[in-house]
C-alpha atoms as a PDB file:
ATOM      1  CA  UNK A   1     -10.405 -23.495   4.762  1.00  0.00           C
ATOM      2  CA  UNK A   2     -13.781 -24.090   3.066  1.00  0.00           C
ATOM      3  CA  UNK A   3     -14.791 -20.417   3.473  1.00  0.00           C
ATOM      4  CA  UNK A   4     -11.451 -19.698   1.674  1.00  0.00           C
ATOM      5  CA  UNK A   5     -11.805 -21.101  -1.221  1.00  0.00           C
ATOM      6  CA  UNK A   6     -15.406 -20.062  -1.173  1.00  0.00           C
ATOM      7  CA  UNK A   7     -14.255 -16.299  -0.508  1.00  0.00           C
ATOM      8  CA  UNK A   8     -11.094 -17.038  -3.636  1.00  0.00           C
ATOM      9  CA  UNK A   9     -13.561 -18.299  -5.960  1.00  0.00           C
ATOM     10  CA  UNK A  10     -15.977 -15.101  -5.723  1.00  0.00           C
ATOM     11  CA  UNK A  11     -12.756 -12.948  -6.050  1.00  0.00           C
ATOM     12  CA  UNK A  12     -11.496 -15.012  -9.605  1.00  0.00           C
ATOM     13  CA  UNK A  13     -15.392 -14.748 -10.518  1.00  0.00           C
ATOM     14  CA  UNK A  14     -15.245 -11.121 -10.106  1.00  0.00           C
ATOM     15  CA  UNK A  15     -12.113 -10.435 -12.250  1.00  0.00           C
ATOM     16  CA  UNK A  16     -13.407 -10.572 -15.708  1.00  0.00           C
ATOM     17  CA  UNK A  17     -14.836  -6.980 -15.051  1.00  0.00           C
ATOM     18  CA  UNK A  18     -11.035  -5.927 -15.164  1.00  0.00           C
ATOM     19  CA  UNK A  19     -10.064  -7.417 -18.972  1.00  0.00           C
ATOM     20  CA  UNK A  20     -10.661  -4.346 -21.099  1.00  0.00           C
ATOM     21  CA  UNK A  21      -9.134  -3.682 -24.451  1.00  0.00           C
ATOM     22  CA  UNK A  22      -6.265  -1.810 -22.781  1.00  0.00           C
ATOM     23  CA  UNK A  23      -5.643  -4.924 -20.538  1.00  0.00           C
ATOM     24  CA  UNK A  24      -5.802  -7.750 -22.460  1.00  0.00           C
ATOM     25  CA  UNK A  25      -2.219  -6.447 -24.293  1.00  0.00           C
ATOM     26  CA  UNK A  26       0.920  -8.617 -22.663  1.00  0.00           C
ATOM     27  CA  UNK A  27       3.227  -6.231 -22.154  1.00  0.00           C
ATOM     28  CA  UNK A  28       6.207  -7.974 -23.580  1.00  0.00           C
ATOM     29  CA  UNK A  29       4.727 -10.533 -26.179  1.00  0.00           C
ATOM     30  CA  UNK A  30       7.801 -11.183 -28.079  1.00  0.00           C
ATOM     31  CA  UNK A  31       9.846 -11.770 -24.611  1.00  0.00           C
ATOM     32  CA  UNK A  32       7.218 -14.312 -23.772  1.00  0.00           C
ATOM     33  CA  UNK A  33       7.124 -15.766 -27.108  1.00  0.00           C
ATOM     34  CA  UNK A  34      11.319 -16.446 -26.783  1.00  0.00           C
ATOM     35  CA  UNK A  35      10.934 -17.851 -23.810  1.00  0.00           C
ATOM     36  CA  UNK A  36       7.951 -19.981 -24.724  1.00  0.00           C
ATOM     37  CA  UNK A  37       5.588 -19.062 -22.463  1.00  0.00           C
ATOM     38  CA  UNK A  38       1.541 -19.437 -23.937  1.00  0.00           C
ATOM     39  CA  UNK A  39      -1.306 -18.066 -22.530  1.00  0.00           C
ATOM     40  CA  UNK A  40      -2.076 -20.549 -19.790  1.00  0.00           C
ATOM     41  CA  UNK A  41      -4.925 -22.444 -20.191  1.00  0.00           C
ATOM     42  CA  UNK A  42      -6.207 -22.408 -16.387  1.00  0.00           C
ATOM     43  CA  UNK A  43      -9.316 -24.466 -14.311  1.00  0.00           C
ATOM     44  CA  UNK A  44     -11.530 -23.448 -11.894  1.00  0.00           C
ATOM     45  CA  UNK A  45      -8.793 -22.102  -8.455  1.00  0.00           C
ATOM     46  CA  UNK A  46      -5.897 -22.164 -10.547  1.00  0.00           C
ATOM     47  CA  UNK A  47      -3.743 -18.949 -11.662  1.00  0.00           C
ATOM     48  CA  UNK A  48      -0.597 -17.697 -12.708  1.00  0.00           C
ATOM     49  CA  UNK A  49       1.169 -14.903 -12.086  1.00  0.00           C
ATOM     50  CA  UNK A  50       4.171 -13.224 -14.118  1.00  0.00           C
ATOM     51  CA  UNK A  51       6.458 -10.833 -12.637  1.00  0.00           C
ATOM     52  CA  UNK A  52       8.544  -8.789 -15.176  1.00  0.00           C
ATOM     53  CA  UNK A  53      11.378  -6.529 -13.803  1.00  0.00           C
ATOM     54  CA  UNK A  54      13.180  -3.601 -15.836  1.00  0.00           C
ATOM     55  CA  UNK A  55      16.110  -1.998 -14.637  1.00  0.00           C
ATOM     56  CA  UNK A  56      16.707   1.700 -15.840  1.00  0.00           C
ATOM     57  CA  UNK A  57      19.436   2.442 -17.832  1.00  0.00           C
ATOM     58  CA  UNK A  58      19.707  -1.197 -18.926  1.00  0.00           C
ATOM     59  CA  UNK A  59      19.356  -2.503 -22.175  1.00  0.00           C
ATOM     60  CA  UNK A  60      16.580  -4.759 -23.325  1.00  0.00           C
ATOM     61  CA  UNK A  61      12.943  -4.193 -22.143  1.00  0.00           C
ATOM     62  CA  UNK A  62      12.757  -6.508 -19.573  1.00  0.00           C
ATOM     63  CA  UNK A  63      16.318  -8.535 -17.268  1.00  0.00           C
ATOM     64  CA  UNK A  64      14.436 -10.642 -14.848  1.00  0.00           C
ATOM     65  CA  UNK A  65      10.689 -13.152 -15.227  1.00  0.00           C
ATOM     66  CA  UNK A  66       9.227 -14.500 -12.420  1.00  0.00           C
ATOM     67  CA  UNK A  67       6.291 -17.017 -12.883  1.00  0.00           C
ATOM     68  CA  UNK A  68       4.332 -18.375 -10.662  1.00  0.00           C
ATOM     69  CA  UNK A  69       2.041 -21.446 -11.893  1.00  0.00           C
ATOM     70  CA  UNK A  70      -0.452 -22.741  -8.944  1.00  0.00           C
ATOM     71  CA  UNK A  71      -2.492 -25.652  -9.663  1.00  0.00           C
ATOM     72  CA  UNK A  72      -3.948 -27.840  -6.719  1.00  0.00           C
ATOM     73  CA  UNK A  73      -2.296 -26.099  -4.074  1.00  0.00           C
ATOM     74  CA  UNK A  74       0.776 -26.773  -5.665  1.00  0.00           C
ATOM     75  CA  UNK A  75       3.364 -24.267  -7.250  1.00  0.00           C
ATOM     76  CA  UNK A  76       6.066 -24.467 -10.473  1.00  0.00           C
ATOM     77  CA  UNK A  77       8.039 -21.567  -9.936  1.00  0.00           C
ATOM     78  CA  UNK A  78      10.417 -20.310 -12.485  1.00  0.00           C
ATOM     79  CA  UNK A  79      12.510 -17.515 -12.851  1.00  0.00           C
ATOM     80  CA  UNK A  80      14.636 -16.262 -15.949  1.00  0.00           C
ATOM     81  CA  UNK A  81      17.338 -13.963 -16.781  1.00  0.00           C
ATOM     82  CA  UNK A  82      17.018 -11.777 -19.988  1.00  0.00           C
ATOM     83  CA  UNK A  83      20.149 -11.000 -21.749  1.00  0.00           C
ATOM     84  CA  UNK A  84      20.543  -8.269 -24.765  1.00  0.00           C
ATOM     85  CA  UNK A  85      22.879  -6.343 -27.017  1.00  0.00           C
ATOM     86  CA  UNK A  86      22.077  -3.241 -26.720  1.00  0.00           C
ATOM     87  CA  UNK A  87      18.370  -3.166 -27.708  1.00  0.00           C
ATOM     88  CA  UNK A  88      18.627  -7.181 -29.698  1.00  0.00           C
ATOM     89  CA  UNK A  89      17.283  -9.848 -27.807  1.00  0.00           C
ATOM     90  CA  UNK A  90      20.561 -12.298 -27.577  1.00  0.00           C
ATOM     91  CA  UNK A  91      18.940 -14.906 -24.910  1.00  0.00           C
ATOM     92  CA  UNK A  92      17.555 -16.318 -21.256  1.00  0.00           C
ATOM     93  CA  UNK A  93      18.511 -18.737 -19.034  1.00  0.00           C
ATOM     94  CA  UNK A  94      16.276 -20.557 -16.368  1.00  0.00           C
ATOM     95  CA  UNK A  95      17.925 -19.622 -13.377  1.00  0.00           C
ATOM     96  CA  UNK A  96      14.937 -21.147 -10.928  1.00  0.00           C
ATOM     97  CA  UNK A  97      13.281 -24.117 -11.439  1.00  0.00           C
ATOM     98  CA  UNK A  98      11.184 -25.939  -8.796  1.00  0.00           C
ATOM     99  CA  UNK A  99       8.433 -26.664  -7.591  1.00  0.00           C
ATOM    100  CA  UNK A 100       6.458 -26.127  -3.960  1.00  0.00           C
ATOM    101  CA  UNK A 101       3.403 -27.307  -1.720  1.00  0.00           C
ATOM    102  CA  UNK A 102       2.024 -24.094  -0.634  1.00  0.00           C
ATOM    103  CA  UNK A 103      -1.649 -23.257   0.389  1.00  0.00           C
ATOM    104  CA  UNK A 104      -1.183 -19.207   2.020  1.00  0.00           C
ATOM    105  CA  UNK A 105       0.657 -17.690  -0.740  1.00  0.00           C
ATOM    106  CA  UNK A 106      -2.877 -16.606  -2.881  1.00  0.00           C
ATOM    107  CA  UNK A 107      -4.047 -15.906   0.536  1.00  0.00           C
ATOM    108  CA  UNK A 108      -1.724 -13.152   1.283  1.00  0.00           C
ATOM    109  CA  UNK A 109      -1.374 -12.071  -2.399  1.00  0.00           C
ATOM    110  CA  UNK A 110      -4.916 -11.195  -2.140  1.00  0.00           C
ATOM    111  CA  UNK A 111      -5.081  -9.833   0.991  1.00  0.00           C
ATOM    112  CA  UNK A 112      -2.485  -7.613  -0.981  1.00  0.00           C
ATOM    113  CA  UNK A 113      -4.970  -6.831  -4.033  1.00  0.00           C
ATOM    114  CA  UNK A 114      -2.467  -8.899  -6.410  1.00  0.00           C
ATOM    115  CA  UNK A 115      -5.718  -9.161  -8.803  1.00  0.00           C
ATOM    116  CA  UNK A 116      -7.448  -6.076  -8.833  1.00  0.00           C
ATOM    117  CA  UNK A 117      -4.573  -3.318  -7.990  1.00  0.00           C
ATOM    118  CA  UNK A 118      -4.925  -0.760 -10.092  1.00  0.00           C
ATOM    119  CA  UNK A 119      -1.958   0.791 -12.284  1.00  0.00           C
ATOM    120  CA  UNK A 120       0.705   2.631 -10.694  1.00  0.00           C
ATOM    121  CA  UNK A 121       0.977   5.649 -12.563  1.00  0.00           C
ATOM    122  CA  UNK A 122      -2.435   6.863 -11.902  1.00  0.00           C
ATOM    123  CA  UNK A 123      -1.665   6.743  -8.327  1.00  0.00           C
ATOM    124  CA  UNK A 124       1.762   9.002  -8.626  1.00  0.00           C
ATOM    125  CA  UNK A 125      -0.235  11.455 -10.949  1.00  0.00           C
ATOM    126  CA  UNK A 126      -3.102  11.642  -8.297  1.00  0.00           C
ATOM    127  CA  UNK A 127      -0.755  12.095  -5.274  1.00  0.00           C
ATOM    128  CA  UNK A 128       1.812  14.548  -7.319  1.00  0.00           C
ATOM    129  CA  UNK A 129      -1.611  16.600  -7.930  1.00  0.00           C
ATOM    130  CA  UNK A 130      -2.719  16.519  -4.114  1.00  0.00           C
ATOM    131  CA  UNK A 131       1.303  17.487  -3.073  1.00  0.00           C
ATOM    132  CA  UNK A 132       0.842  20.654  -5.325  1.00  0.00           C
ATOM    133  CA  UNK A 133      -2.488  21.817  -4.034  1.00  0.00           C
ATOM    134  CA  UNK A 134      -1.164  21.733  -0.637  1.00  0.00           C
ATOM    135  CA  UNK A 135       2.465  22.978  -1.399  1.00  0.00           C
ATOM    136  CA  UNK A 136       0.079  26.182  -2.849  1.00  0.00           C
ATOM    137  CA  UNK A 137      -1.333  26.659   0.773  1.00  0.00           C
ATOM    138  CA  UNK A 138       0.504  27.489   4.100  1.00  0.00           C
ATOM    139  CA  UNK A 139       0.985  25.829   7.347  1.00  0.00           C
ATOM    140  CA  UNK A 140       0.550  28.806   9.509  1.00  0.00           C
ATOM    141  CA  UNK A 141       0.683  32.861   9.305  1.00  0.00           C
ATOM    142  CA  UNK A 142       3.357  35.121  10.303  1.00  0.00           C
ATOM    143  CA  UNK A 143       3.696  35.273  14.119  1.00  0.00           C
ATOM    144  CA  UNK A 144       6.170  36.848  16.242  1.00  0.00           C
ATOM    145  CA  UNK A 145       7.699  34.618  19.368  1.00  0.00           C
ATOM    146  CA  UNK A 146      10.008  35.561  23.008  1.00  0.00           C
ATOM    147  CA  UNK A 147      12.074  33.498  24.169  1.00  0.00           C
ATOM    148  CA  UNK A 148      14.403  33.874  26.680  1.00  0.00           C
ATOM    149  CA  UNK A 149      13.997  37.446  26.187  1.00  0.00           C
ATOM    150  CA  UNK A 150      14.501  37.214  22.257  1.00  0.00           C
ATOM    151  CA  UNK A 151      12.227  38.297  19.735  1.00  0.00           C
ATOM    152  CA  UNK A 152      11.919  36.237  16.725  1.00  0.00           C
ATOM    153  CA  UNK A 153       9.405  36.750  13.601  1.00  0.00           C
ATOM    154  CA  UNK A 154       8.771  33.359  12.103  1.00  0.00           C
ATOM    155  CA  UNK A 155       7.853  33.235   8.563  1.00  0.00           C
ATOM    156  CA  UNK A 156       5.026  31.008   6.694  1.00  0.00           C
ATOM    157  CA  UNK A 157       5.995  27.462   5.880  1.00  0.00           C
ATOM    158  CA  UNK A 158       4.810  25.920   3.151  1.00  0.00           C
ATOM    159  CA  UNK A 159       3.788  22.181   3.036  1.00  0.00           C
ATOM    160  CA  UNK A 160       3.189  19.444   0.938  1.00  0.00           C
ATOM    161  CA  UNK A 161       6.828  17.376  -1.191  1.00  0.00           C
ATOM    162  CA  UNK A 162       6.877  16.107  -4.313  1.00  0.00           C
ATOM    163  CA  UNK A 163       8.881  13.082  -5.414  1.00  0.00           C
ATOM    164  CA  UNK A 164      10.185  12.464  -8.736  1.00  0.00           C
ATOM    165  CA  UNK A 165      12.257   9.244  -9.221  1.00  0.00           C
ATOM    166  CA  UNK A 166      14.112   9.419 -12.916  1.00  0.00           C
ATOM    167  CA  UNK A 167      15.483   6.055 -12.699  1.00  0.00           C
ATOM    168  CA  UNK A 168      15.155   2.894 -10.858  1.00  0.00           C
ATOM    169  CA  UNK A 169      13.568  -0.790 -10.976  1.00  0.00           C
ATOM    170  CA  UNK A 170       9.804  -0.732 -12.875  1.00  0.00           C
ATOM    171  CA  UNK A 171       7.915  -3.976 -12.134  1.00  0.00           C
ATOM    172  CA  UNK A 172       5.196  -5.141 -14.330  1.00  0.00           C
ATOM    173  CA  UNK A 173       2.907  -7.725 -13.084  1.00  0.00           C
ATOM    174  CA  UNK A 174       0.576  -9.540 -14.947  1.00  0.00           C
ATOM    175  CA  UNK A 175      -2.360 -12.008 -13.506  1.00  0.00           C
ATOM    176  CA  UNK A 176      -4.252 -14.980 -15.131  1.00  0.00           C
ATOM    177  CA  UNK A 177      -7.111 -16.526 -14.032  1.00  0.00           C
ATOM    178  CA  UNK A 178      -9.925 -19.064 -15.978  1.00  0.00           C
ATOM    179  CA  UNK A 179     -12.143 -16.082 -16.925  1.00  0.00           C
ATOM    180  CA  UNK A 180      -9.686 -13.273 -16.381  1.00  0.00           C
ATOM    181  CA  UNK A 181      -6.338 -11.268 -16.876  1.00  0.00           C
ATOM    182  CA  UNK A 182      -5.334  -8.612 -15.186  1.00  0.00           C
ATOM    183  CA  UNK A 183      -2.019  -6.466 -15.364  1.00  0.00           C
ATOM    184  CA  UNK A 184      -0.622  -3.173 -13.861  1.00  0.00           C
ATOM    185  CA  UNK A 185       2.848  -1.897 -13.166  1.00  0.00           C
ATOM    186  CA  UNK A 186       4.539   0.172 -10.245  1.00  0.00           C
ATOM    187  CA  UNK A 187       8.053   2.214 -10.499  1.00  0.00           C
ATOM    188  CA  UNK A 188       9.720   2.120  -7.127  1.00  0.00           C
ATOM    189  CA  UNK A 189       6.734   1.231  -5.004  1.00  0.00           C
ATOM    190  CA  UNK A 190       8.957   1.312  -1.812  1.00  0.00           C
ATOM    191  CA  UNK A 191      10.562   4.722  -2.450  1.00  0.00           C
ATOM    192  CA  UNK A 192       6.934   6.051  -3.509  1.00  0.00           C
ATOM    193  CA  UNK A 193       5.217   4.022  -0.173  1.00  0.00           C
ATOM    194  CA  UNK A 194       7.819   5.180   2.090  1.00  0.00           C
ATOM    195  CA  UNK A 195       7.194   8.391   1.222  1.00  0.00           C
ATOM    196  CA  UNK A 196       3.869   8.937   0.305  1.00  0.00           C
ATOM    197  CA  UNK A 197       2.282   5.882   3.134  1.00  0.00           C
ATOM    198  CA  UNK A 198      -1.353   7.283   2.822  1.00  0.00           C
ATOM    199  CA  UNK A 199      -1.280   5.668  -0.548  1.00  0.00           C
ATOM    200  CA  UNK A 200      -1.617   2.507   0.561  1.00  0.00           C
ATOM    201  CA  UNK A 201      -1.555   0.688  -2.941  1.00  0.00           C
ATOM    202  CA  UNK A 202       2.175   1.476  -3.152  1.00  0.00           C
ATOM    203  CA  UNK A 203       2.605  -0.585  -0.323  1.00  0.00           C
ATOM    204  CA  UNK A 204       0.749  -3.229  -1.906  1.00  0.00           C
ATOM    205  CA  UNK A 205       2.551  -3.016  -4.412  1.00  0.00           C
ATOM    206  CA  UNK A 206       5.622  -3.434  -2.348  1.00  0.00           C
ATOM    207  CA  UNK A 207       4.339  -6.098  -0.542  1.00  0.00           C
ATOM    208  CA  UNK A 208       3.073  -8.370  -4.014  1.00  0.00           C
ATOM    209  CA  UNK A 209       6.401  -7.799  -5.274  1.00  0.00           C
ATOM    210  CA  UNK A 210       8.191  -9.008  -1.672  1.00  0.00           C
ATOM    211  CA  UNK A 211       5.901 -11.727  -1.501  1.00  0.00           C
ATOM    212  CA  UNK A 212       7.158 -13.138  -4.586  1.00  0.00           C
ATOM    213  CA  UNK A 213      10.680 -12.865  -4.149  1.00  0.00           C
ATOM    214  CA  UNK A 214      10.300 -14.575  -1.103  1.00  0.00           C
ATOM    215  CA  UNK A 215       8.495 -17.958  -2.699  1.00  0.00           C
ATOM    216  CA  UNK A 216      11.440 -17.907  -4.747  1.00  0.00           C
ATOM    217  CA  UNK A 217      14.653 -17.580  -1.466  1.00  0.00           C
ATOM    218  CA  UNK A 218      15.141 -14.191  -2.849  1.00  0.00           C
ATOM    219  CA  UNK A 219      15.109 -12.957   0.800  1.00  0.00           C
ATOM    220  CA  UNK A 220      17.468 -10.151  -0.043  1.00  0.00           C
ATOM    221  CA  UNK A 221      16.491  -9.134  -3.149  1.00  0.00           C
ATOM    222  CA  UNK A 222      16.035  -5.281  -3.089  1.00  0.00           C
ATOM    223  CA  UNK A 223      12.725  -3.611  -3.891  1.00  0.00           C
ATOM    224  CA  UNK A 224      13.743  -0.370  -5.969  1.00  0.00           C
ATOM    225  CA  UNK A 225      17.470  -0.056  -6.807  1.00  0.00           C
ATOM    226  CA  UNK A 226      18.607   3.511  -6.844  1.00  0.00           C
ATOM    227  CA  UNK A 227      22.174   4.294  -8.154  1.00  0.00           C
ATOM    228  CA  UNK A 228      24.047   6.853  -5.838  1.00  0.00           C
ATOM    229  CA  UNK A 229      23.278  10.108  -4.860  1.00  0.00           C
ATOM    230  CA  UNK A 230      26.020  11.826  -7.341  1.00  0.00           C
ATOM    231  CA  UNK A 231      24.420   9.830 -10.504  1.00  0.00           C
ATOM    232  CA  UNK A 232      23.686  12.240 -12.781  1.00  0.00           C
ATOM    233  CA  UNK A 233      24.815  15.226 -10.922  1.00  0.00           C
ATOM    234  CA  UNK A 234      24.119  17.924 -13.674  1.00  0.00           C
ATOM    235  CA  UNK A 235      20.562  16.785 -14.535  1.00  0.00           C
ATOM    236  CA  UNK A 236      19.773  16.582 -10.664  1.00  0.00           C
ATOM    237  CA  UNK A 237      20.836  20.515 -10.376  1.00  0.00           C
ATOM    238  CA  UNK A 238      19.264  21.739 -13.932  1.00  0.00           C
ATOM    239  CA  UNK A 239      15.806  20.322 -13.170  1.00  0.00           C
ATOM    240  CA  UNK A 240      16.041  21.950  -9.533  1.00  0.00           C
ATOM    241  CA  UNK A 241      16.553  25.137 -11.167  1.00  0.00           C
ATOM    242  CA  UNK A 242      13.271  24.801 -13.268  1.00  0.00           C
ATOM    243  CA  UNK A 243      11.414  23.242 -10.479  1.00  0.00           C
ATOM    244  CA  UNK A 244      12.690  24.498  -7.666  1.00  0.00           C
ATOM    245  CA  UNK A 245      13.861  22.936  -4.602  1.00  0.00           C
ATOM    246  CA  UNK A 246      10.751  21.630  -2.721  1.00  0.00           C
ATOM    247  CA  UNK A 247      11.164  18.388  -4.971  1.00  0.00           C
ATOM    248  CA  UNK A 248      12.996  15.343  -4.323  1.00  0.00           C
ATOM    249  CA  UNK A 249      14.833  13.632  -6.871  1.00  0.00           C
ATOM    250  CA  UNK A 250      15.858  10.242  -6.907  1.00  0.00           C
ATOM    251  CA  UNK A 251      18.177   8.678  -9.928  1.00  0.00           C
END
């Protein structure tokens, strides 16, 4: 246990190098501000962690807070609902209150990189880049094959898939720390993970986010909502036509 906390404290120690200009920004100050949450004023091994969820197609620029305040291996857990009128705040409600002894949670939130994961959408412009390069290339050459006394010419196959999801569940984490804050946001980490597993910060992603939904009994809370696969029909066949079909589209 010693050697944890030893091991913690380097990793806290280590964060300020991630609170650049760009990071320091909440990203919704005036949400926080309504609900009355400050900039936490945190000691030596204690953090907080704030889990913001947007749902596509939804008015307001955040529906759901998670926070997670851990002081003496103790944590406050809260969790809000945001409500709108079309794009006016109208108000929240504490829908979780409470309060837990807990001493793995930071342990598996870093194992997950929950303080140094870097943003999301770098990582789905880098992989969308490496899925074109290859779909430009071929599996194999032209061959001919018999079987069973039939001859059959078998084309070139291309490789590589791209993934494009329109809609969906965006979750922006942000971290605090004594000497740090660090924040970074993922669209659909489990649609981009399961597809795209050799990026393996998607599935930290995915695992941060399940992490925290379990510390607060939301053990089946969905990770990505999707609407159906005839949502938005037309817009799913006019961008095949000026893509062309070796993408998958999720709305």
């Amino acid at each position: 246990m010693k050697a944890f906390y030893v091991f913690t404290g380097l990793m806290l120690g280590l964060m300020t190098s991630f609170a650049n200009s760009s990071d320091s920004v909440l990203y919704f100050p005036d949400l926080a501000q309504k609900i009355g949450l400050k900039h936490p004023k945190l000691r030596n091994k204690e953090y907080e962690i704030r889990l913001w969820i947007k749902t596509a197609l939804v008015y307001g620029d955040a529906q759901e807070l998670y926070v997670i305040h851990q002081k003496n291996n103790r944590l406050t857990l809260k969790r809000f609902h945001l409500y709108f009128q079309k794009h006016e705040y109208l108000r929240h409600t504490a829908s979780f209150n409470d309060k837990a002894k807990d001493t793995l949670l930071l342990r598996n939130l870093i194992a997950h990189k929950v303080f140094t994961l870097p943003n999301g959408k770098g990582i789905v412009d880098e992989v969308l880049k490496e899925e074109r390069q290859k779909m430009s290339q071929f599996s194999d050459t032209v061959r001919v094959e018999i079987v069973n006394d039939t001859i059959r010419v078998v084309g070139r196959k291309r490789i590589g898939k791209l993934l494009l999801v329109l809609d969906g569940t965006g979750y922006y984490l942000e971290a605090f720390g004594k000497n740090f804050f660090h924040k970074y946001s993922y669209h659909c980490p489990a649609t981009y993970s399961e597809t795209y597993p050799q990026k393996k910060d998607f599935g930290n992603a995915n695992a941060i986010i399940k992490l925290i939904f379990n510390v607060f009994r939301d053990y089946d809370k969905r990770i990505c909502r999707r609407s159906t696969p005839y949502y938005h029909r037309a817009a799913r066949i006019q961008w095949r036509k000026n893509v062309g079909k070796n993408y998958q589209f999720y709305c």
